[in-house]
PDB file of N, CA and C in Angstrom:
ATOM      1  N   UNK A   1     127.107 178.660 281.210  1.00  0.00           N
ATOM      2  CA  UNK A   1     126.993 177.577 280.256  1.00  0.00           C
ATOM      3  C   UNK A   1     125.533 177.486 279.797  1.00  0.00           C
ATOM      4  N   UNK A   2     125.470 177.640 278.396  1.00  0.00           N
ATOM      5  CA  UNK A   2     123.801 177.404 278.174  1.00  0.00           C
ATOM      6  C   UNK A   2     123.483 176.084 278.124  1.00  0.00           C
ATOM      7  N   UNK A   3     122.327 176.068 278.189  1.00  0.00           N
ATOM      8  CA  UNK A   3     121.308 174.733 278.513  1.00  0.00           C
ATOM      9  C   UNK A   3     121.378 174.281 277.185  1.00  0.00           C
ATOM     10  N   UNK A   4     121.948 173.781 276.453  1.00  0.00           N
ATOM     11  CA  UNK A   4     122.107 173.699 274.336  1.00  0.00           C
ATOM     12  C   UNK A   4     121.427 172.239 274.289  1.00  0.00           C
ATOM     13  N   UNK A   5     121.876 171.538 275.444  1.00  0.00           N
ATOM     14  CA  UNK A   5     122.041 169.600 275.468  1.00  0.00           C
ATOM     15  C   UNK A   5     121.618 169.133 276.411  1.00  0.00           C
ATOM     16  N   UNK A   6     120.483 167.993 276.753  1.00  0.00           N
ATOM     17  CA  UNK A   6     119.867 167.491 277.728  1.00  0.00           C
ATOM     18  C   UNK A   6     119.513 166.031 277.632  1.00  0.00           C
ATOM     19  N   UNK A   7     119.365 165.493 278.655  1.00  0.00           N
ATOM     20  CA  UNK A   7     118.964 164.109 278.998  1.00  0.00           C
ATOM     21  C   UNK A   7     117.260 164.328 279.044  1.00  0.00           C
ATOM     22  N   UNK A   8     116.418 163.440 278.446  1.00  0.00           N
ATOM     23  CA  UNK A   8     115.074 163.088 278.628  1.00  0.00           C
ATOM     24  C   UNK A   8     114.589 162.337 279.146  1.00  0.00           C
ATOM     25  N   UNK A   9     113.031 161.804 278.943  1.00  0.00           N
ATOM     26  CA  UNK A   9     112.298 160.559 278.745  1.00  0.00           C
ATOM     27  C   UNK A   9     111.478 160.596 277.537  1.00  0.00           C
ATOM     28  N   UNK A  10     111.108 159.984 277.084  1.00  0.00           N
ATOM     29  CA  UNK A  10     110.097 159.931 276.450  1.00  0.00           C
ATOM     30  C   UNK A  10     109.167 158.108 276.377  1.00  0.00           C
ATOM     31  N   UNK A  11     108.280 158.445 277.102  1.00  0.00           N
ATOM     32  CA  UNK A  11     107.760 157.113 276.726  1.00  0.00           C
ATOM     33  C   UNK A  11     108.781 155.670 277.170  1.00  0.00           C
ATOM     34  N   UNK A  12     108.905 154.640 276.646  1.00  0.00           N
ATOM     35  CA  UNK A  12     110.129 154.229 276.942  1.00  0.00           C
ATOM     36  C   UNK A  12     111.086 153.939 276.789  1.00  0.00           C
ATOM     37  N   UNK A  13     111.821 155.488 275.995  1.00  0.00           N
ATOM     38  CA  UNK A  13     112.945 155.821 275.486  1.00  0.00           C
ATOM     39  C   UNK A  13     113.431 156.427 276.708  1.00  0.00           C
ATOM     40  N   UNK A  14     115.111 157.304 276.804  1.00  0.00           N
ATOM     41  CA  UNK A  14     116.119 157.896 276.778  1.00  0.00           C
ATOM     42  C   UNK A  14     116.264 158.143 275.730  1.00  0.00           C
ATOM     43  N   UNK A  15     116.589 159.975 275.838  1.00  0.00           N
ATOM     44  CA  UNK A  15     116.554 160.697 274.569  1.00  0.00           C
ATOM     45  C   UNK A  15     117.435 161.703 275.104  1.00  0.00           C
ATOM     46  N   UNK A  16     118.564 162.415 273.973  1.00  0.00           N
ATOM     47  CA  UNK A  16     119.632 163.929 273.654  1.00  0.00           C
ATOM     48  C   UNK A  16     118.508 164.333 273.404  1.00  0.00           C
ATOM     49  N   UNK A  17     118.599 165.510 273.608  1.00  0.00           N
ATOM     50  CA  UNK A  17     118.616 166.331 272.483  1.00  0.00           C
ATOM     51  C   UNK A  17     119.064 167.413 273.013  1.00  0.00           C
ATOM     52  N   UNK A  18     119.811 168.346 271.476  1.00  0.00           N
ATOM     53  CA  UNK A  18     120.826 169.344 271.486  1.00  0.00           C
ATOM     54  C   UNK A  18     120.452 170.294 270.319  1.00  0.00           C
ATOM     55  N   UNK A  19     120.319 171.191 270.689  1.00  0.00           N
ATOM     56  CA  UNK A  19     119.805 172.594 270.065  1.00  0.00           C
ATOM     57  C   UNK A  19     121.190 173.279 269.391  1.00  0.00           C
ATOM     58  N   UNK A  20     121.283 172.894 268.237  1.00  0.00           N
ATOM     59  CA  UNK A  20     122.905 172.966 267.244  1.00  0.00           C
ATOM     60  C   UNK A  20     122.586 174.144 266.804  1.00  0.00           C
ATOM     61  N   UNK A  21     121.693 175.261 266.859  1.00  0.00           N
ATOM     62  CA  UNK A  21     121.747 176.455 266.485  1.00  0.00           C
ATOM     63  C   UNK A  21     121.789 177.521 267.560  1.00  0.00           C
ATOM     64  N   UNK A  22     121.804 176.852 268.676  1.00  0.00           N
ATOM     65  CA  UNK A  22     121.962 177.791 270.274  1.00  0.00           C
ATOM     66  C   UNK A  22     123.319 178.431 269.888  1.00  0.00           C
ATOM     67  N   UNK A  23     123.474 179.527 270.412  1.00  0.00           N
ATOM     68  CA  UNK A  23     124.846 180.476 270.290  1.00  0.00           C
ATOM     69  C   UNK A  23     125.975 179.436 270.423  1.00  0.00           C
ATOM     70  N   UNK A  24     126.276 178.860 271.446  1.00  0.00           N
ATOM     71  CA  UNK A  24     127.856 178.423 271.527  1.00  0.00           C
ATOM     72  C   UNK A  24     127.541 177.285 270.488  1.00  0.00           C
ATOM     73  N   UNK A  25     127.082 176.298 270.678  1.00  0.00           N
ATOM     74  CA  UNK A  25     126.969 175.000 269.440  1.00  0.00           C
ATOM     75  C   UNK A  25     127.120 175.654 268.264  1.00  0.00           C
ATOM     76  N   UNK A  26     126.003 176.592 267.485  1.00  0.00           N
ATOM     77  CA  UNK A  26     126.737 177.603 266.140  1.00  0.00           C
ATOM     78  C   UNK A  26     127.855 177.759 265.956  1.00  0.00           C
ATOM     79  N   UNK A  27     128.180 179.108 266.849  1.00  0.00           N
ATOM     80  CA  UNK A  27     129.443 179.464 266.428  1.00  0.00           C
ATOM     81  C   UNK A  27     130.431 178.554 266.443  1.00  0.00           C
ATOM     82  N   UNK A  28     130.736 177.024 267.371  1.00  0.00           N
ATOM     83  CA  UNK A  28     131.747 176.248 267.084  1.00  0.00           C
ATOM     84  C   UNK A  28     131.115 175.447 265.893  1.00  0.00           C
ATOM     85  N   UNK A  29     130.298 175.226 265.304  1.00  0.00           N
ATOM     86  CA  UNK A  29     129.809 174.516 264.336  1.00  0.00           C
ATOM     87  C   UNK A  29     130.618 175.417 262.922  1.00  0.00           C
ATOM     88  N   UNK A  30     130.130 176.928 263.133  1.00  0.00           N
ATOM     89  CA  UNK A  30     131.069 177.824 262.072  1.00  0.00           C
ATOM     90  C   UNK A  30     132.555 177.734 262.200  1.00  0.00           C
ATOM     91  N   UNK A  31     132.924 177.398 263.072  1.00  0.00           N
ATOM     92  CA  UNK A  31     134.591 176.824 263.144  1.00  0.00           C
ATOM     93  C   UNK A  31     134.725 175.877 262.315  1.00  0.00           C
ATOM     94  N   UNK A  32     134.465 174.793 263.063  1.00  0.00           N
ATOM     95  CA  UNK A  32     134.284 174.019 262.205  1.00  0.00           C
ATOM     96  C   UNK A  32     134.217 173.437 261.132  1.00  0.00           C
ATOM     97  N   UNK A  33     133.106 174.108 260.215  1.00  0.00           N
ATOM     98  CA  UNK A  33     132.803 174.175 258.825  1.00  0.00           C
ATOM     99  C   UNK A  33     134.248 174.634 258.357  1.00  0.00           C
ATOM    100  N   UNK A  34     134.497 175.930 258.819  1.00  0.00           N
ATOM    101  CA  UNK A  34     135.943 176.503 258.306  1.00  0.00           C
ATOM    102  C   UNK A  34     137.496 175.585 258.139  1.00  0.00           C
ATOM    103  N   UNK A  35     137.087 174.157 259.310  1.00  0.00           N
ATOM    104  CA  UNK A  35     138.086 173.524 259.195  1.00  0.00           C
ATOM    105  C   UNK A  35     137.722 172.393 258.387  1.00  0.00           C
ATOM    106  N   UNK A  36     136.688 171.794 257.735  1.00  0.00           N
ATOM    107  CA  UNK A  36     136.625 171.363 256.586  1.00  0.00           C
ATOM    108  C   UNK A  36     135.491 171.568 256.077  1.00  0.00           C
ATOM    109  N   UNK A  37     135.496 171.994 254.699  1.00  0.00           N
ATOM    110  CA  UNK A  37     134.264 172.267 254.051  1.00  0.00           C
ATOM    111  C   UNK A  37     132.894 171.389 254.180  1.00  0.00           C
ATOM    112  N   UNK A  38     132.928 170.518 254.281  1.00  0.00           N
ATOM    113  CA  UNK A  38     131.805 169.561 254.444  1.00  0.00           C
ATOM    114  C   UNK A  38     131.202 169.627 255.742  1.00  0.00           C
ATOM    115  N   UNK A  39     132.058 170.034 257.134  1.00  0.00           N
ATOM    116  CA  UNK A  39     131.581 169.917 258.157  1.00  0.00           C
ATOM    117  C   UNK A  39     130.290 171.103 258.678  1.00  0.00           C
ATOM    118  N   UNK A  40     129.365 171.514 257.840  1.00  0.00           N
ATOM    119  CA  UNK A  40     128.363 172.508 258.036  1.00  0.00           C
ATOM    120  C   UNK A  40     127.620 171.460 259.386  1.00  0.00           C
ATOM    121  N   UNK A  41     127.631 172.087 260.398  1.00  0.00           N
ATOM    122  CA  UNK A  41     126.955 171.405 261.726  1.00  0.00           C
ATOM    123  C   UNK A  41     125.843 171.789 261.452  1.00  0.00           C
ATOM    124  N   UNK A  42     124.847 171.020 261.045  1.00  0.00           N
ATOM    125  CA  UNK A  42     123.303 170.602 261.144  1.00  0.00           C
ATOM    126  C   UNK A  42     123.158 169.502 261.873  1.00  0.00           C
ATOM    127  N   UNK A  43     121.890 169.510 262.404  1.00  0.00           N
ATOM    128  CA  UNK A  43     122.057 167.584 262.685  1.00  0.00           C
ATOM    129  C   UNK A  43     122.227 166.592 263.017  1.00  0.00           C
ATOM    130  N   UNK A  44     122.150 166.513 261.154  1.00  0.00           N
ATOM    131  CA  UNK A  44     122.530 165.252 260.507  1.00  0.00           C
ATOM    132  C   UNK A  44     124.541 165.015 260.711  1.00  0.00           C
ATOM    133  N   UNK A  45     124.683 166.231 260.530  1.00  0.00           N
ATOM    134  CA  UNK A  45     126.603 166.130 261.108  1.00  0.00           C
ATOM    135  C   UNK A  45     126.621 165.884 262.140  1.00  0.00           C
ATOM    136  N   UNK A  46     126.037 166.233 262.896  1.00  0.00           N
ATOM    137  CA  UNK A  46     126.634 166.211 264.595  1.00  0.00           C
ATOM    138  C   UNK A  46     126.148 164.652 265.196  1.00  0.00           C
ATOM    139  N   UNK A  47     125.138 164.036 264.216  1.00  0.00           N
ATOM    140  CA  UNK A  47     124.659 162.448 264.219  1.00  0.00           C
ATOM    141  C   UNK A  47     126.254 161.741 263.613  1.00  0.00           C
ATOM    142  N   UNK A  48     126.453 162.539 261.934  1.00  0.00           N
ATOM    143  CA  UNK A  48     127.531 161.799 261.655  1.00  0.00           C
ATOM    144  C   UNK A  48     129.293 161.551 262.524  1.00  0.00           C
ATOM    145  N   UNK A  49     129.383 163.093 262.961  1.00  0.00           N
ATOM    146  CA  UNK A  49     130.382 163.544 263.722  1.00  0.00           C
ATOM    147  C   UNK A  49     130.390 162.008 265.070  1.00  0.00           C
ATOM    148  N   UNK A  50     129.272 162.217 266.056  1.00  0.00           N
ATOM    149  CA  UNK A  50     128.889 161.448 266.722  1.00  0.00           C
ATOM    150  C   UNK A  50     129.049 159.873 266.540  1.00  0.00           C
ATOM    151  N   UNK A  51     128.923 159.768 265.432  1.00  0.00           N
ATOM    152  CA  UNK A  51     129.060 158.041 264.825  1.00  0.00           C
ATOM    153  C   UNK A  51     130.704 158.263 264.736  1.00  0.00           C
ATOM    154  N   UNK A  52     131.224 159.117 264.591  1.00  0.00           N
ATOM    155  CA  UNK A  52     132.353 158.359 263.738  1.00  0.00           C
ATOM    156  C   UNK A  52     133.361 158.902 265.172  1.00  0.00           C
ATOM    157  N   UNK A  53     132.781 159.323 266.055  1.00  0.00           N
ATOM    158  CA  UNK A  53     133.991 159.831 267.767  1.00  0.00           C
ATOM    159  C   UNK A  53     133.838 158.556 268.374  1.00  0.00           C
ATOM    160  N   UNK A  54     132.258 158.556 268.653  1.00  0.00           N
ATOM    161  CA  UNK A  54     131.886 157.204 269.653  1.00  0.00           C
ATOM    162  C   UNK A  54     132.842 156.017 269.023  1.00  0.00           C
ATOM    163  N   UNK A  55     132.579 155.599 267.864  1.00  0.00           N
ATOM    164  CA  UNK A  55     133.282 154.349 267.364  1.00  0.00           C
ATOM    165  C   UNK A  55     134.550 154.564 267.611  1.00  0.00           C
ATOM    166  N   UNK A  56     135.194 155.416 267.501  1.00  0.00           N
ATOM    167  CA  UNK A  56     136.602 155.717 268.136  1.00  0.00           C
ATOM    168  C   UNK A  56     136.863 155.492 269.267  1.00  0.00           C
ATOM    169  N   UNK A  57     136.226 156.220 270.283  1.00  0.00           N
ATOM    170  CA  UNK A  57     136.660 156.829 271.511  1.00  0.00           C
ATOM    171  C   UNK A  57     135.789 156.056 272.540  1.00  0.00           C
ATOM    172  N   UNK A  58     134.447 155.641 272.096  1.00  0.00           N
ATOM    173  CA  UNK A  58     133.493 155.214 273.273  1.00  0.00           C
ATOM    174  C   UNK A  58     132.289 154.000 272.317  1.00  0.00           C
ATOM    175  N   UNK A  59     132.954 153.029 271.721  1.00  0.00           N
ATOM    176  CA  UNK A  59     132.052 152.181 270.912  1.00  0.00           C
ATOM    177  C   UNK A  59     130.858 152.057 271.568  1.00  0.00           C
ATOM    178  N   UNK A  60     131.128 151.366 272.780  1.00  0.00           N
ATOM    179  CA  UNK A  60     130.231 150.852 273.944  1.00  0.00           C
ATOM    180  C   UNK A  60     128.599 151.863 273.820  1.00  0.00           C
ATOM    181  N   UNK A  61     128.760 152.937 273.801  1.00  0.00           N
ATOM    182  CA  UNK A  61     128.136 154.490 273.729  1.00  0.00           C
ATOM    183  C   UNK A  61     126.639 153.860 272.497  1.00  0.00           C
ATOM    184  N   UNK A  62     127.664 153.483 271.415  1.00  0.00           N
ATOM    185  CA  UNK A  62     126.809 153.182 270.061  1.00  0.00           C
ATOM    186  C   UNK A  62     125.970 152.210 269.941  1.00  0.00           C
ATOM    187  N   UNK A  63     125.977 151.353 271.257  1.00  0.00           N
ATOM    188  CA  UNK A  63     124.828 150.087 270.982  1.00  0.00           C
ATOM    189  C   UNK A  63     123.190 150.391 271.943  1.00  0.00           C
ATOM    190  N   UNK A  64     122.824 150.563 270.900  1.00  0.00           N
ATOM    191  CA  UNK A  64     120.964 151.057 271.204  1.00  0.00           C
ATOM    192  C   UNK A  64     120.820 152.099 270.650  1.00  0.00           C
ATOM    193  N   UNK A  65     121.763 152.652 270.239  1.00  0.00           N
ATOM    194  CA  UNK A  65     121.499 154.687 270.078  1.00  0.00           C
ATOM    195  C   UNK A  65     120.460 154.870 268.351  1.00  0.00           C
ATOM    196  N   UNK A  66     119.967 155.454 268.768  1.00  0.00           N
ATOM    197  CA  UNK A  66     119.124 155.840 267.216  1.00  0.00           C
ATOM    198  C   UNK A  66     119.032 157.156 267.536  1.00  0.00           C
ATOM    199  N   UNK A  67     120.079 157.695 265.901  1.00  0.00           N
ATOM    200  CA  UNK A  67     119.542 159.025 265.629  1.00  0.00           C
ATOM    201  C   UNK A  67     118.080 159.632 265.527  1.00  0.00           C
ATOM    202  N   UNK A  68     117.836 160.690 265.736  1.00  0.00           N
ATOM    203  CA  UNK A  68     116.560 161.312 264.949  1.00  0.00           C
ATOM    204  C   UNK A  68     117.204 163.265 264.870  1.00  0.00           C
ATOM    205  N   UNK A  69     118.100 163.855 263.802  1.00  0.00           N
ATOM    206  CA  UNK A  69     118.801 164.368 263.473  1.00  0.00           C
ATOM    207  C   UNK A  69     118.036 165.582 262.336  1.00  0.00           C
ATOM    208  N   UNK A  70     117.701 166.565 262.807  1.00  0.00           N
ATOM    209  CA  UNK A  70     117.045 167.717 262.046  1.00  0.00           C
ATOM    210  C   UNK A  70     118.234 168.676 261.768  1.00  0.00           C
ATOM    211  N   UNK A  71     117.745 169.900 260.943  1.00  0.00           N
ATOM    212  CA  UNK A  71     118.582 170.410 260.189  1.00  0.00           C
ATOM    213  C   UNK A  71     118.616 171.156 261.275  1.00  0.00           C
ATOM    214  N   UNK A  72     118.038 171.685 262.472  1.00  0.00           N
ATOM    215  CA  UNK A  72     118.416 173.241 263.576  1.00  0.00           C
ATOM    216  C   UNK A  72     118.820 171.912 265.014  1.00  0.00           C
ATOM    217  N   UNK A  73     118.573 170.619 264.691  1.00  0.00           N
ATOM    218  CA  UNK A  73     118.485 169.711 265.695  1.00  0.00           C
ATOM    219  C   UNK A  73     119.128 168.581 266.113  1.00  0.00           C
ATOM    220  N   UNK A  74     119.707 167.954 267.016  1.00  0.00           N
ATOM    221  CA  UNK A  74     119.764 166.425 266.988  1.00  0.00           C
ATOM    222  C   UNK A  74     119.470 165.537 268.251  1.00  0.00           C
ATOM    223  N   UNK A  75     118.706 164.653 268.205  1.00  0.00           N
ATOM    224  CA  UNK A  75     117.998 163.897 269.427  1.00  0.00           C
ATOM    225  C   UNK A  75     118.570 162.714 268.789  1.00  0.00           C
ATOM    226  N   UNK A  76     118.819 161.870 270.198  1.00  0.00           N
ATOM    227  CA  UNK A  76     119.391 160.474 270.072  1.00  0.00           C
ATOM    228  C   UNK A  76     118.485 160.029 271.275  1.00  0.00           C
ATOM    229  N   UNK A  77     117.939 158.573 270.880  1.00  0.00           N
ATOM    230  CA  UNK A  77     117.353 157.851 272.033  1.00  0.00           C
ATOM    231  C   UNK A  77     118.013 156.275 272.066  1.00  0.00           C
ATOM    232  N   UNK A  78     117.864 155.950 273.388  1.00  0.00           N
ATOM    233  CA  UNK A  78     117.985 154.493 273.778  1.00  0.00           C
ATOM    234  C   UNK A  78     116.801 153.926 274.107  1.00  0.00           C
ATOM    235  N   UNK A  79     116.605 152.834 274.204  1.00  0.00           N
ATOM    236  CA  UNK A  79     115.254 152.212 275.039  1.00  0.00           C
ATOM    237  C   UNK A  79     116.060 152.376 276.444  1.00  0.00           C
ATOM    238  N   UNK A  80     114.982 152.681 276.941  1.00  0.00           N
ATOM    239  CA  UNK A  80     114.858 152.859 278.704  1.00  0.00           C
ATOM    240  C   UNK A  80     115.101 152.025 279.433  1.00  0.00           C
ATOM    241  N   UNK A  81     116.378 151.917 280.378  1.00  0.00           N
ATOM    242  CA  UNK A  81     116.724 151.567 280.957  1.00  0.00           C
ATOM    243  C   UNK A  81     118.004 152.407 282.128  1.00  0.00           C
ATOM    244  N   UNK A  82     118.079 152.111 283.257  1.00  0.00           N
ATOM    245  CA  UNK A  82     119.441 152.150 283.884  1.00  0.00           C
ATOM    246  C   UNK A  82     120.576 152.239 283.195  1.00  0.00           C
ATOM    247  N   UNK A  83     121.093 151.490 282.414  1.00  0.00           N
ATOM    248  CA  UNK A  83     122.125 151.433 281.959  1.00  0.00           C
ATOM    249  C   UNK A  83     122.533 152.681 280.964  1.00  0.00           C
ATOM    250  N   UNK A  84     121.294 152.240 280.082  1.00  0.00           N
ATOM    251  CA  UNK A  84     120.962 153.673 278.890  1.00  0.00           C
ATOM    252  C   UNK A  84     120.974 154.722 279.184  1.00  0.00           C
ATOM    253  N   UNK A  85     120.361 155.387 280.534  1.00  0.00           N
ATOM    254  CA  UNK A  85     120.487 156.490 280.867  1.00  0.00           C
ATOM    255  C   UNK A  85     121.727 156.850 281.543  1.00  0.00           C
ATOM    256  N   UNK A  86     122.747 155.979 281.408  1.00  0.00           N
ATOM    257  CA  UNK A  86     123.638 156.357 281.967  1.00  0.00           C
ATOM    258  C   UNK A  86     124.531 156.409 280.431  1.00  0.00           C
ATOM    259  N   UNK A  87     124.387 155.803 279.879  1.00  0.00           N
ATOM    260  CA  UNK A  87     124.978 156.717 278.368  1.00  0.00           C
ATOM    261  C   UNK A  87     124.598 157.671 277.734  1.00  0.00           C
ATOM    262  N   UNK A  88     123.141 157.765 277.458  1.00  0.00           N
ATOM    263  CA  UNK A  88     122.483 159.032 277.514  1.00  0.00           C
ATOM    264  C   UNK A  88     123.485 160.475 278.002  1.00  0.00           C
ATOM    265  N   UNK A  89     123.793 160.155 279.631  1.00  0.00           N
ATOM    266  CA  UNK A  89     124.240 161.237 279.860  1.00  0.00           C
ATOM    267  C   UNK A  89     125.708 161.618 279.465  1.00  0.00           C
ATOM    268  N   UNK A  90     126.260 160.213 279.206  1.00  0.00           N
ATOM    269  CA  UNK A  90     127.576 160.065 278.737  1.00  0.00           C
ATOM    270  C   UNK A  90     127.704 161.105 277.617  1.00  0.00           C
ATOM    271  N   UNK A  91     126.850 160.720 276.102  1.00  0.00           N
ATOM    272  CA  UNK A  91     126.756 161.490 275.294  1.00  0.00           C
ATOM    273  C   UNK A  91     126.400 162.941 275.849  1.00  0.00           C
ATOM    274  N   UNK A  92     125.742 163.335 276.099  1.00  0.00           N
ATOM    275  CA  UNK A  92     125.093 164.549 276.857  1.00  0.00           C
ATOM    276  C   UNK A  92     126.615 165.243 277.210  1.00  0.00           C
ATOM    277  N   UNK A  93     127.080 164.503 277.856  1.00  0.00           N
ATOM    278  CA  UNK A  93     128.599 165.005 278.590  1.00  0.00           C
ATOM    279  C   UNK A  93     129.467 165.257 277.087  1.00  0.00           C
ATOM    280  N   UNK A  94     129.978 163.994 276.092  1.00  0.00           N
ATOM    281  CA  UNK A  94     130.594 164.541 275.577  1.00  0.00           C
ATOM    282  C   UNK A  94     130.096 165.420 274.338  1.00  0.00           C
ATOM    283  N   UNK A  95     129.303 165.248 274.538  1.00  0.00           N
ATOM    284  CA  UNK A  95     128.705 166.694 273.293  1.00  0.00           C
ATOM    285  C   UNK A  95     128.973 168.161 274.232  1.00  0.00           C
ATOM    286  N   UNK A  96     128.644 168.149 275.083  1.00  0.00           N
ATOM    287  CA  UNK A  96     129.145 169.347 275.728  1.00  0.00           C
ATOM    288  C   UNK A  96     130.778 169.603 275.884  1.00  0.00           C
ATOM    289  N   UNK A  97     131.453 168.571 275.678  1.00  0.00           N
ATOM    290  CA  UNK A  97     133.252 169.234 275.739  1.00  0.00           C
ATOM    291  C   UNK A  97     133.197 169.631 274.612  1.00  0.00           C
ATOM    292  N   UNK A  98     133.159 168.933 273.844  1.00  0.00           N
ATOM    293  CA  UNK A  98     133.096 169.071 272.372  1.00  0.00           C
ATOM    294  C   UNK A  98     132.656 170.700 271.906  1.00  0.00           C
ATOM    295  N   UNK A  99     130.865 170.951 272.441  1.00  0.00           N
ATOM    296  CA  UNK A  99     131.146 172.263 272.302  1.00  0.00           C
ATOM    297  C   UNK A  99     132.075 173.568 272.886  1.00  0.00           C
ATOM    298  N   UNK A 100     132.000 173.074 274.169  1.00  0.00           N
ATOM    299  CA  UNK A 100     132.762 174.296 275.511  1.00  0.00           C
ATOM    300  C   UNK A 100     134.546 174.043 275.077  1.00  0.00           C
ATOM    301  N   UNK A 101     135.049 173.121 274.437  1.00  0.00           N
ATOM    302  CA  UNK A 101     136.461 173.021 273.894  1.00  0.00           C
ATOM    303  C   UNK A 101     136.230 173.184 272.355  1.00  0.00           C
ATOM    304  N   UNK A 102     135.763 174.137 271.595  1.00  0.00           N
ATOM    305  CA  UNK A 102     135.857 174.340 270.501  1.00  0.00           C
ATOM    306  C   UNK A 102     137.007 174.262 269.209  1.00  0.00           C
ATOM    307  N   UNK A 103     137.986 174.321 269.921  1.00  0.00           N
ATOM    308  CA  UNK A 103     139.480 174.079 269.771  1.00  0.00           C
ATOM    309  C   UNK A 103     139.679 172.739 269.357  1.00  0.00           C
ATOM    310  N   UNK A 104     139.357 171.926 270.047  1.00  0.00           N
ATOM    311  CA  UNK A 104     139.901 170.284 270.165  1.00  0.00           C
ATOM    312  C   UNK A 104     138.629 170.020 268.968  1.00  0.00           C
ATOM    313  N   UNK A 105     137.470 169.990 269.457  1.00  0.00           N
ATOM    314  CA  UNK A 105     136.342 169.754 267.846  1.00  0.00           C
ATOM    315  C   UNK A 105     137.410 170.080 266.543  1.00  0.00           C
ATOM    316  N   UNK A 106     137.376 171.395 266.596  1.00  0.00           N
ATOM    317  CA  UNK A 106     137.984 171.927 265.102  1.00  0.00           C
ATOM    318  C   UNK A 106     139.470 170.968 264.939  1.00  0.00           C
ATOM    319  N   UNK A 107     139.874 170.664 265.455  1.00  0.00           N
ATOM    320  CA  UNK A 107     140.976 170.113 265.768  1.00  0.00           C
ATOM    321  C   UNK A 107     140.644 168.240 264.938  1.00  0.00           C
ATOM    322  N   UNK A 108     139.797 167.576 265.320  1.00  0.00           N
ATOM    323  CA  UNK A 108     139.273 166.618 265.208  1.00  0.00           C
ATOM    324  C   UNK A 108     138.711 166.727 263.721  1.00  0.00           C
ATOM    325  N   UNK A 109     137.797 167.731 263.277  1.00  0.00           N
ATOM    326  CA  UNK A 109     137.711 167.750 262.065  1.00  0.00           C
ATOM    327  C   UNK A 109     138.611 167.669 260.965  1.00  0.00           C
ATOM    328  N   UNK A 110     139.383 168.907 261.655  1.00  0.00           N
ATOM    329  CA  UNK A 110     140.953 169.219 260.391  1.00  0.00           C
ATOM    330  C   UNK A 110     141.223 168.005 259.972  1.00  0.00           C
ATOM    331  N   UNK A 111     141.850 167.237 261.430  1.00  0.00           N
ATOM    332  CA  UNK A 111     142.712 166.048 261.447  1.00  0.00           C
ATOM    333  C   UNK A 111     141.366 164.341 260.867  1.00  0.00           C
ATOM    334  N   UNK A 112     140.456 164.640 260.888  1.00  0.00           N
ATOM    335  CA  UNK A 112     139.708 163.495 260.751  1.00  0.00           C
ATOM    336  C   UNK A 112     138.598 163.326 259.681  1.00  0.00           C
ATOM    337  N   UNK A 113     138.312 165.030 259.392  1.00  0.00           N
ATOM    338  CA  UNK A 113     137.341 165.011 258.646  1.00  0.00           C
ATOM    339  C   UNK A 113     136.987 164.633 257.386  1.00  0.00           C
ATOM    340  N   UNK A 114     137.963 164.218 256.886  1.00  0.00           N
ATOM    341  CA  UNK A 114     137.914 163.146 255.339  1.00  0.00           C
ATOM    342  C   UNK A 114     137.213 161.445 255.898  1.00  0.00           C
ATOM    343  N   UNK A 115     137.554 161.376 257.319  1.00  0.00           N
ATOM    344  CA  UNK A 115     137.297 159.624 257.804  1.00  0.00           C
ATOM    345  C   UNK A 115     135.627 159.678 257.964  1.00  0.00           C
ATOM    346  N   UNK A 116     135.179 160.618 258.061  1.00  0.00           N
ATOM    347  CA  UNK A 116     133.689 161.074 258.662  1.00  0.00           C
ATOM    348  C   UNK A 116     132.461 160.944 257.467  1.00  0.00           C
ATOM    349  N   UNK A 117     131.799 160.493 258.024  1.00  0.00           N
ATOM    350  CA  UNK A 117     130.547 160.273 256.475  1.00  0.00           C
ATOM    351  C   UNK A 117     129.844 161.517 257.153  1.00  0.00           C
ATOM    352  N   UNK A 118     130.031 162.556 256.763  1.00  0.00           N
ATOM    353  CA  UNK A 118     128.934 163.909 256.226  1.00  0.00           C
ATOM    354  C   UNK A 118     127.775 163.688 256.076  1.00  0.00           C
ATOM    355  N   UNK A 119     126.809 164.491 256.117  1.00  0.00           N
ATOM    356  CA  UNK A 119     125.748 164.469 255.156  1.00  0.00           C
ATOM    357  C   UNK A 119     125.331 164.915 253.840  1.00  0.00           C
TER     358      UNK A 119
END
């Protein structure tokens, strides 16, 4: 499993960040795209992707989180705390099924990707 996604510190943040051009994140990102045109994984998608699962699946996830979302990149921080770092890793976790089940992502797009604000 590559190292693509990690838990930080910074200062007194909790911070992702996930390297969306590492081999496995790519190539399911090129799935992806294939299952709807808009879904080109930069980012700023995998911020939008992210907004629109959590609010689904894990709201709780979305309160403190601030993107900071580059085109080869995406880092999310909380202010620092216990709690935060325990969502931190939450995300951390599900960004990693997400990539290592490439299937179920593409799957989620097909089926969702019109509900999703893109970039």
């Amino acid at each position: 499993m590559d190292d693509y996604v990690s838990v930080f510190q910074y200062g007194n943040q909790v911070g992702i960040s996930f390297d969306v051009e590492a081999e496995r994140p790519f190539h399911v990102g090129e799935q992806m795209n294939a299952a709807h045109e808009l879904a080109y994984m930069n980012g700023y998608n995998w911020a939008a992707l992210l907004d629109w699962y959590l609010a689904q699946r894990e709201p709780a996830l979305l309160e403190g989180l601030e993107h900071d979302p580059e085109a080869g990149s995406y880092a999310g921080y909380y202010p620092l705390s216990p709690e935060n770092e325990a969502k931190a890793k939450k995300v951390v976790e599900l960004i990693r099924a997400m990539v290592e089940d490439g299937e179920e992502a593409c799957r989620l797009v097909r089926e969702h990707g019109d509900d999703i604000e893109w970039d």
